[in-house]
N, C-alpha and C. Protein backbone atom coordinates (compact mmCIF):
# COMPACT_ATOMS: atom_id res chain seq x y z
N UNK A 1 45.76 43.41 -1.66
CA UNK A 1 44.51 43.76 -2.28
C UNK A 1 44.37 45.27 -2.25
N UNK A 2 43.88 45.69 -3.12
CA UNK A 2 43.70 47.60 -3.52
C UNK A 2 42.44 47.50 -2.82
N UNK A 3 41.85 48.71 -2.17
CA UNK A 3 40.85 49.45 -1.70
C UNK A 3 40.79 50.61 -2.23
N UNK A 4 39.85 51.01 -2.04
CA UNK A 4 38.81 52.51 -2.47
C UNK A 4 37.98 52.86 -1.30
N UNK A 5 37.73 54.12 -1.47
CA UNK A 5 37.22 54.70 -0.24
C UNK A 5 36.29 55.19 -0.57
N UNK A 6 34.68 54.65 -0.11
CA UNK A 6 33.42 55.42 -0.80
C UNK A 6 33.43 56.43 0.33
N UNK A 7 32.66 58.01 -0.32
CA UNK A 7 32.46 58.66 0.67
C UNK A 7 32.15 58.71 1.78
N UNK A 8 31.13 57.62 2.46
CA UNK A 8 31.02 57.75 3.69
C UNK A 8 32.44 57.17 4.61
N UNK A 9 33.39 57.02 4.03
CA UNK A 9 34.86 56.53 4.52
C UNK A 9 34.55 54.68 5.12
N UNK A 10 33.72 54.32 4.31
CA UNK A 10 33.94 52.77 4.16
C UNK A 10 35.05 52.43 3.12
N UNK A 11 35.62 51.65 3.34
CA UNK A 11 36.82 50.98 2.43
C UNK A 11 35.66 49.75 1.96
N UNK A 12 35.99 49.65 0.38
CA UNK A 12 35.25 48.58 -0.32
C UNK A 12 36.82 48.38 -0.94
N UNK A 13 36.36 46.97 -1.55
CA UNK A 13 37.71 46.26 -2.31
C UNK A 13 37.68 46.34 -3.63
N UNK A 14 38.62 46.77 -4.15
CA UNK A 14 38.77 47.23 -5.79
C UNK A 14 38.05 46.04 -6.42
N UNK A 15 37.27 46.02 -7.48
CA UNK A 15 36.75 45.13 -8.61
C UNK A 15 38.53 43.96 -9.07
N UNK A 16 38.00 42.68 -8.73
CA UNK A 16 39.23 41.77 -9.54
C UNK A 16 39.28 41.78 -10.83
N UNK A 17 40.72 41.57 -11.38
CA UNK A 17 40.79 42.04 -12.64
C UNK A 17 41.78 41.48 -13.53
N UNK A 18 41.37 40.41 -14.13
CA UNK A 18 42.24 39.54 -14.59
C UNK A 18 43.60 40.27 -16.07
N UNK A 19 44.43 40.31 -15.84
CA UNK A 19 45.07 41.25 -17.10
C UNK A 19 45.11 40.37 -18.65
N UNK A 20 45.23 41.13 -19.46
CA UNK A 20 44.92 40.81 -20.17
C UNK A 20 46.04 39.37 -20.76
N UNK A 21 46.99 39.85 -20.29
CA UNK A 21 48.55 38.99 -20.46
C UNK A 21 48.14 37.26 -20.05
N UNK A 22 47.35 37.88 -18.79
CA UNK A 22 47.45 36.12 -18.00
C UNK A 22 46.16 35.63 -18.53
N UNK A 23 45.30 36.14 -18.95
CA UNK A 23 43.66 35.71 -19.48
C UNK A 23 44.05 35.08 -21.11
N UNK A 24 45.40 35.88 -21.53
CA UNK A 24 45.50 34.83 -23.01
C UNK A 24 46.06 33.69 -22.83
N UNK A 25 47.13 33.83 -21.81
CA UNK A 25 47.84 32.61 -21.22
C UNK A 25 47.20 31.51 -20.77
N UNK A 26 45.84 31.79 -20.34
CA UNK A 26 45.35 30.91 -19.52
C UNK A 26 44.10 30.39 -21.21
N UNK A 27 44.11 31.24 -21.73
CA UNK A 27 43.14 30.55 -22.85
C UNK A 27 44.07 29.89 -23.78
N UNK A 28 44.99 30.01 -23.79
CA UNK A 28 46.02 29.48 -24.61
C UNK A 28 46.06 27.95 -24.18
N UNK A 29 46.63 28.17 -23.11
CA UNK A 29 46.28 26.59 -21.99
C UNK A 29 45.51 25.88 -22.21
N UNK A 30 44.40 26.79 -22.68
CA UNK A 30 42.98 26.03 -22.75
C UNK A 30 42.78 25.12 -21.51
N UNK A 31 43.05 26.69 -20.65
CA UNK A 31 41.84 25.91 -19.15
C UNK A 31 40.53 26.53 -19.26
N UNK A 32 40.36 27.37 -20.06
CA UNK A 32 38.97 28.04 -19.80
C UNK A 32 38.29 28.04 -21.50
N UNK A 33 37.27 28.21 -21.56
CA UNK A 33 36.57 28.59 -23.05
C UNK A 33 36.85 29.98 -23.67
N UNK A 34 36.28 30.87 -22.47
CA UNK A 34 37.01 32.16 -22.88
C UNK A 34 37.64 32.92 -22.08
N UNK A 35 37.39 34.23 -22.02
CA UNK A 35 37.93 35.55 -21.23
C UNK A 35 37.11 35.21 -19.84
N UNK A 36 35.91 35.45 -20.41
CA UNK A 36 34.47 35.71 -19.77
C UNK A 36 34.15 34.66 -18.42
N UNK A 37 34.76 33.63 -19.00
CA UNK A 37 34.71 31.90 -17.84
C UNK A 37 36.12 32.37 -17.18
N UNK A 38 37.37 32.80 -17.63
CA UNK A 38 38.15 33.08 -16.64
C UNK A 38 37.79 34.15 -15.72
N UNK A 39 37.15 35.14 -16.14
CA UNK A 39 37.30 36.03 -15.33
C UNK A 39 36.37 36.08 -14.38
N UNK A 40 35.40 34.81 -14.26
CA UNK A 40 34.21 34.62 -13.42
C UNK A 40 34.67 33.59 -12.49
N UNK A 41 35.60 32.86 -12.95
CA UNK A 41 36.50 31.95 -11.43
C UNK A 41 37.87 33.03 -10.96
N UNK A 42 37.92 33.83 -11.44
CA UNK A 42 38.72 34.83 -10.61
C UNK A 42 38.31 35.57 -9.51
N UNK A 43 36.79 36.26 -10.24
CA UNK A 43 35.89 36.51 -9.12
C UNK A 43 35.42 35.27 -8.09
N UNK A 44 35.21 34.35 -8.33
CA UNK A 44 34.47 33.21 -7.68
C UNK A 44 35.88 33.08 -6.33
N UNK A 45 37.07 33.03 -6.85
CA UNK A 45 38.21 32.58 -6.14
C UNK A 45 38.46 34.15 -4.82
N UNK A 46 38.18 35.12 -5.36
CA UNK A 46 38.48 36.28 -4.84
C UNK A 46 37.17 36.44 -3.13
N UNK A 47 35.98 35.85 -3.98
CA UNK A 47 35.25 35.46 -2.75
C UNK A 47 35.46 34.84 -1.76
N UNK A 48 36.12 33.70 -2.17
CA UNK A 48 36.15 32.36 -1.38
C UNK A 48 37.51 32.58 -0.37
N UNK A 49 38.27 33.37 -0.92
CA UNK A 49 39.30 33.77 0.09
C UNK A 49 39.36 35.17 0.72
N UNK A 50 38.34 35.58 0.73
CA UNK A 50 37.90 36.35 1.33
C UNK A 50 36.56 36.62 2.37
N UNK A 51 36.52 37.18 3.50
CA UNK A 51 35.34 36.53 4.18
C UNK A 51 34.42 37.95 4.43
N UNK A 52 35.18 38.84 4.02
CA UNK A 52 34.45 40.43 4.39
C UNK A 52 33.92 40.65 3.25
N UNK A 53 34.35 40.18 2.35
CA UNK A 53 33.59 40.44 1.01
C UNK A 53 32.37 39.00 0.71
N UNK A 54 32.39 38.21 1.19
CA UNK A 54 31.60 37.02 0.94
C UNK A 54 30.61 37.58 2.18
N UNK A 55 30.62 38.50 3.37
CA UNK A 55 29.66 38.52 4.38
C UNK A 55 28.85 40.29 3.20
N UNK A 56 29.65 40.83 3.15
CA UNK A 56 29.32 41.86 2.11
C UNK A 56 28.08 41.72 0.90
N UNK A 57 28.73 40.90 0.06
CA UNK A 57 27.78 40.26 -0.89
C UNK A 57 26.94 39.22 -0.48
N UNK A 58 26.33 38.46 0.41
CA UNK A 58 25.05 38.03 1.49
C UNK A 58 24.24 38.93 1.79
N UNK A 59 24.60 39.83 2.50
CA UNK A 59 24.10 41.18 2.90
C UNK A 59 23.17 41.94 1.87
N UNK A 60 24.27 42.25 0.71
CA UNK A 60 23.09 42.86 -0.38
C UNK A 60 22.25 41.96 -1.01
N UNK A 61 22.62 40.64 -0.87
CA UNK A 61 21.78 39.83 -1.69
C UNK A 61 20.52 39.63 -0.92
N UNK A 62 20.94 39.65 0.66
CA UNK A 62 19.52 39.71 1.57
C UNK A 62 18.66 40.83 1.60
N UNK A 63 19.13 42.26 1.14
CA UNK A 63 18.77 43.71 1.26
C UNK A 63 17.67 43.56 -0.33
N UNK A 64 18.53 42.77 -1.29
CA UNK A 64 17.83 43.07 -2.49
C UNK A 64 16.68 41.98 -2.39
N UNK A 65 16.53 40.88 -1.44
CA UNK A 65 15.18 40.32 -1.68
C UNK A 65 15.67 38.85 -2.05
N UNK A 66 17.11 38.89 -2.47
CA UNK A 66 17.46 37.81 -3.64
C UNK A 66 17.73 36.74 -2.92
N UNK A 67 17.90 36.27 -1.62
CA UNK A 67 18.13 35.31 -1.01
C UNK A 67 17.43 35.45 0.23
N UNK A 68 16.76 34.56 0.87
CA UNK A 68 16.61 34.43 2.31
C UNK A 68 17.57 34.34 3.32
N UNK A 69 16.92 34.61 4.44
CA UNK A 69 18.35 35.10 5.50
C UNK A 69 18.75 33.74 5.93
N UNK A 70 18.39 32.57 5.75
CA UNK A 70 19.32 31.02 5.73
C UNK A 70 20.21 31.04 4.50
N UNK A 71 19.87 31.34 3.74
CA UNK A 71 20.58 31.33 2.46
C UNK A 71 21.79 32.64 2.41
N UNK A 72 21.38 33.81 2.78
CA UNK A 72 22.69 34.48 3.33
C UNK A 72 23.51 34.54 4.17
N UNK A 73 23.17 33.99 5.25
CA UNK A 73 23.86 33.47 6.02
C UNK A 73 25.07 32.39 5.80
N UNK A 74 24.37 31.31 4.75
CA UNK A 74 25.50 30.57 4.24
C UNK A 74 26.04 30.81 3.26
N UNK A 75 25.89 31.99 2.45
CA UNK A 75 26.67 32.26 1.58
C UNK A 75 27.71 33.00 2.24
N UNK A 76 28.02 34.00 3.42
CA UNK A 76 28.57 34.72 4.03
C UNK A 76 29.20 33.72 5.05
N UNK A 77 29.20 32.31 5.09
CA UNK A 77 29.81 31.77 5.82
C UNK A 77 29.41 31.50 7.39
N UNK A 78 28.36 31.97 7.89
CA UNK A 78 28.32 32.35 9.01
C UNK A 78 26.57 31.36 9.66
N UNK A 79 26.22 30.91 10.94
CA UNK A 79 25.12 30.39 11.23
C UNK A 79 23.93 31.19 11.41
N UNK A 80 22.76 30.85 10.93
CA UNK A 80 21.55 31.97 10.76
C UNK A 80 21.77 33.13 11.55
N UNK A 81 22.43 32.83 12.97
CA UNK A 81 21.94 33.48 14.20
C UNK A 81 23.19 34.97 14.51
N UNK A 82 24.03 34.46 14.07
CA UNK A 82 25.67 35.66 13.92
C UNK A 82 24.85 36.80 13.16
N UNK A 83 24.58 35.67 11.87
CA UNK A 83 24.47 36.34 10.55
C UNK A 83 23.10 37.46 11.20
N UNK A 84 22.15 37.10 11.76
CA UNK A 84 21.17 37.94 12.02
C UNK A 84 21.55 39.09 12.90
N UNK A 85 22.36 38.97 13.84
CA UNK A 85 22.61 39.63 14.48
C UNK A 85 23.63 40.97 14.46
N UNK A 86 24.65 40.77 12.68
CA UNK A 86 25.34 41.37 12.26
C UNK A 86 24.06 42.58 11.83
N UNK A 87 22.78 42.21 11.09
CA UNK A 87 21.97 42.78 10.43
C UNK A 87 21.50 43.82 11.20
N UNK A 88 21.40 42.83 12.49
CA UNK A 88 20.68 43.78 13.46
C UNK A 88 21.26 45.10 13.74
N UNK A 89 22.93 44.90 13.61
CA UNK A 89 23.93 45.97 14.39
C UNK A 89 24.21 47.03 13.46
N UNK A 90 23.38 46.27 12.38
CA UNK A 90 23.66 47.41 10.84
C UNK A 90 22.38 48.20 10.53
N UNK A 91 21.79 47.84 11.66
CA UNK A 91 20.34 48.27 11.44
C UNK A 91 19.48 47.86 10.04
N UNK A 92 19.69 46.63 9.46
CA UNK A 92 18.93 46.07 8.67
C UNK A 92 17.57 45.69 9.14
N UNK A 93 16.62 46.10 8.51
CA UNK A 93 15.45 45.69 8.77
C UNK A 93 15.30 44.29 8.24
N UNK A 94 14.41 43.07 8.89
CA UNK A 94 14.53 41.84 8.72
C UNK A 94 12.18 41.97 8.68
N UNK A 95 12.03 41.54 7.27
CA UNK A 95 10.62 41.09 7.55
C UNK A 95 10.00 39.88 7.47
N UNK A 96 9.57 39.19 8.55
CA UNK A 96 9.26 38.41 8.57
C UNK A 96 7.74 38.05 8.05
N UNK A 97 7.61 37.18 7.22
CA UNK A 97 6.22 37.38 6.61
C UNK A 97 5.24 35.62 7.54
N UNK A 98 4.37 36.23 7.56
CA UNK A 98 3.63 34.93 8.48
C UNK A 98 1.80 34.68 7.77
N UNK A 99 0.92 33.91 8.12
CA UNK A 99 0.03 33.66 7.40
C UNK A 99 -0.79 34.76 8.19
N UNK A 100 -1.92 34.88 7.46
CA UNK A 100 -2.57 36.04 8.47
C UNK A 100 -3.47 35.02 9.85
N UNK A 101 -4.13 36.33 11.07
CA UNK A 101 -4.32 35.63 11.81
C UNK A 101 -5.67 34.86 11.59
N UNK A 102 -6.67 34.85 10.65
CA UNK A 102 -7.74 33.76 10.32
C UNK A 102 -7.16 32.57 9.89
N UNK A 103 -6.05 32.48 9.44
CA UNK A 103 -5.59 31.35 8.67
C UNK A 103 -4.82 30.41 9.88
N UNK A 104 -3.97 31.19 10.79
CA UNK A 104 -3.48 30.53 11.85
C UNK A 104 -4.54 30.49 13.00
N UNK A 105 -5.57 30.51 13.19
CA UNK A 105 -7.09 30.32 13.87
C UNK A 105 -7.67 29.00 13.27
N UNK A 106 -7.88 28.82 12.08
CA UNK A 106 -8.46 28.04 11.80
C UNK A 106 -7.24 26.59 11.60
N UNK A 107 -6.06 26.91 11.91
CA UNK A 107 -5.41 25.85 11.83
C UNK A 107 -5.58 25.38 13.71
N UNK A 108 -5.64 26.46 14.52
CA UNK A 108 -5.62 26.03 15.82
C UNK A 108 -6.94 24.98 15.81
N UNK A 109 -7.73 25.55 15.57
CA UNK A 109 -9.36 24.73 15.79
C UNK A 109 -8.88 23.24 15.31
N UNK A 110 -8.58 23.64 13.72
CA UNK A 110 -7.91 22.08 13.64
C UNK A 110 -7.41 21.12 14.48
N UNK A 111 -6.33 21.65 14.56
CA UNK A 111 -5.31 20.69 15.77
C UNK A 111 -6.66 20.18 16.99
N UNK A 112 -6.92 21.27 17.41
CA UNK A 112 -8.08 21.17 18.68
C UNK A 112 -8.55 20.28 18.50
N UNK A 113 -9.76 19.44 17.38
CA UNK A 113 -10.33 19.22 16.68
C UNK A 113 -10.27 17.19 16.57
N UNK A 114 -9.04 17.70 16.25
CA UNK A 114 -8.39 16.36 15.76
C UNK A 114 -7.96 15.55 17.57
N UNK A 115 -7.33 16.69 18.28
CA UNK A 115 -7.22 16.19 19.27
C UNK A 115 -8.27 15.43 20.42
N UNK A 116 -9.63 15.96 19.79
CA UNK A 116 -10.17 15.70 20.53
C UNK A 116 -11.20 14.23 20.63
């Protein structure tokens, strides 16, 4: 696999890149519809055998909002609790959103309530 070196001297993994030779071959075959469907199970395949790039892309998908941290976690392969703890070491901020405290008050009274 090719690497690149972003300035801060992280190694990221070159973009997959189906050539053009094997993308006619393979439409020729007619395993795929087009270019576009091969070259999206190339990527799909490039993930799946890969685990630094599947914990990679979780990560931004959790940074951008786009998944919850159960849901990145299993996309990255890993159990809520690894996965949180990788975040932590990366200094990801994690926000947890909760009801406000009148709303969890008036659920206590409830319970109280009922219990009694």
């Amino acid at each position: 696999m090719k690497t690149l070196t972003a300035s801060k001297k992280k190694k990221i993994a070159a973009k997959p890149h189906l050539g053009n030779a094997k993308a006619d071959a393979l439409l020729k075959a007619r395993l795929f519809m087009n270019a576009e469907a091969a070259q999206r199970q190339v990527k799909s395949m490039w993930l799946a055998v890969d685990p630094e790039l599947r914990l990679e892309a979780a990560i931004e998908l959790f940074r951008s909002d786009e998944v919850t941290l159960e849901r990145a976690a299993e996309i990255a392969g890993l159990n809520r609790w690894v996965f949180h703890e990788i975040l932590i070491k990366r200094d990801i901020k994690i926000v947890i959103e909760v009801d406000p405290a009148e709303e969890l008050e008036k659920g206590v009274k409830a319970i109280l309530k009922h219990a009694e």
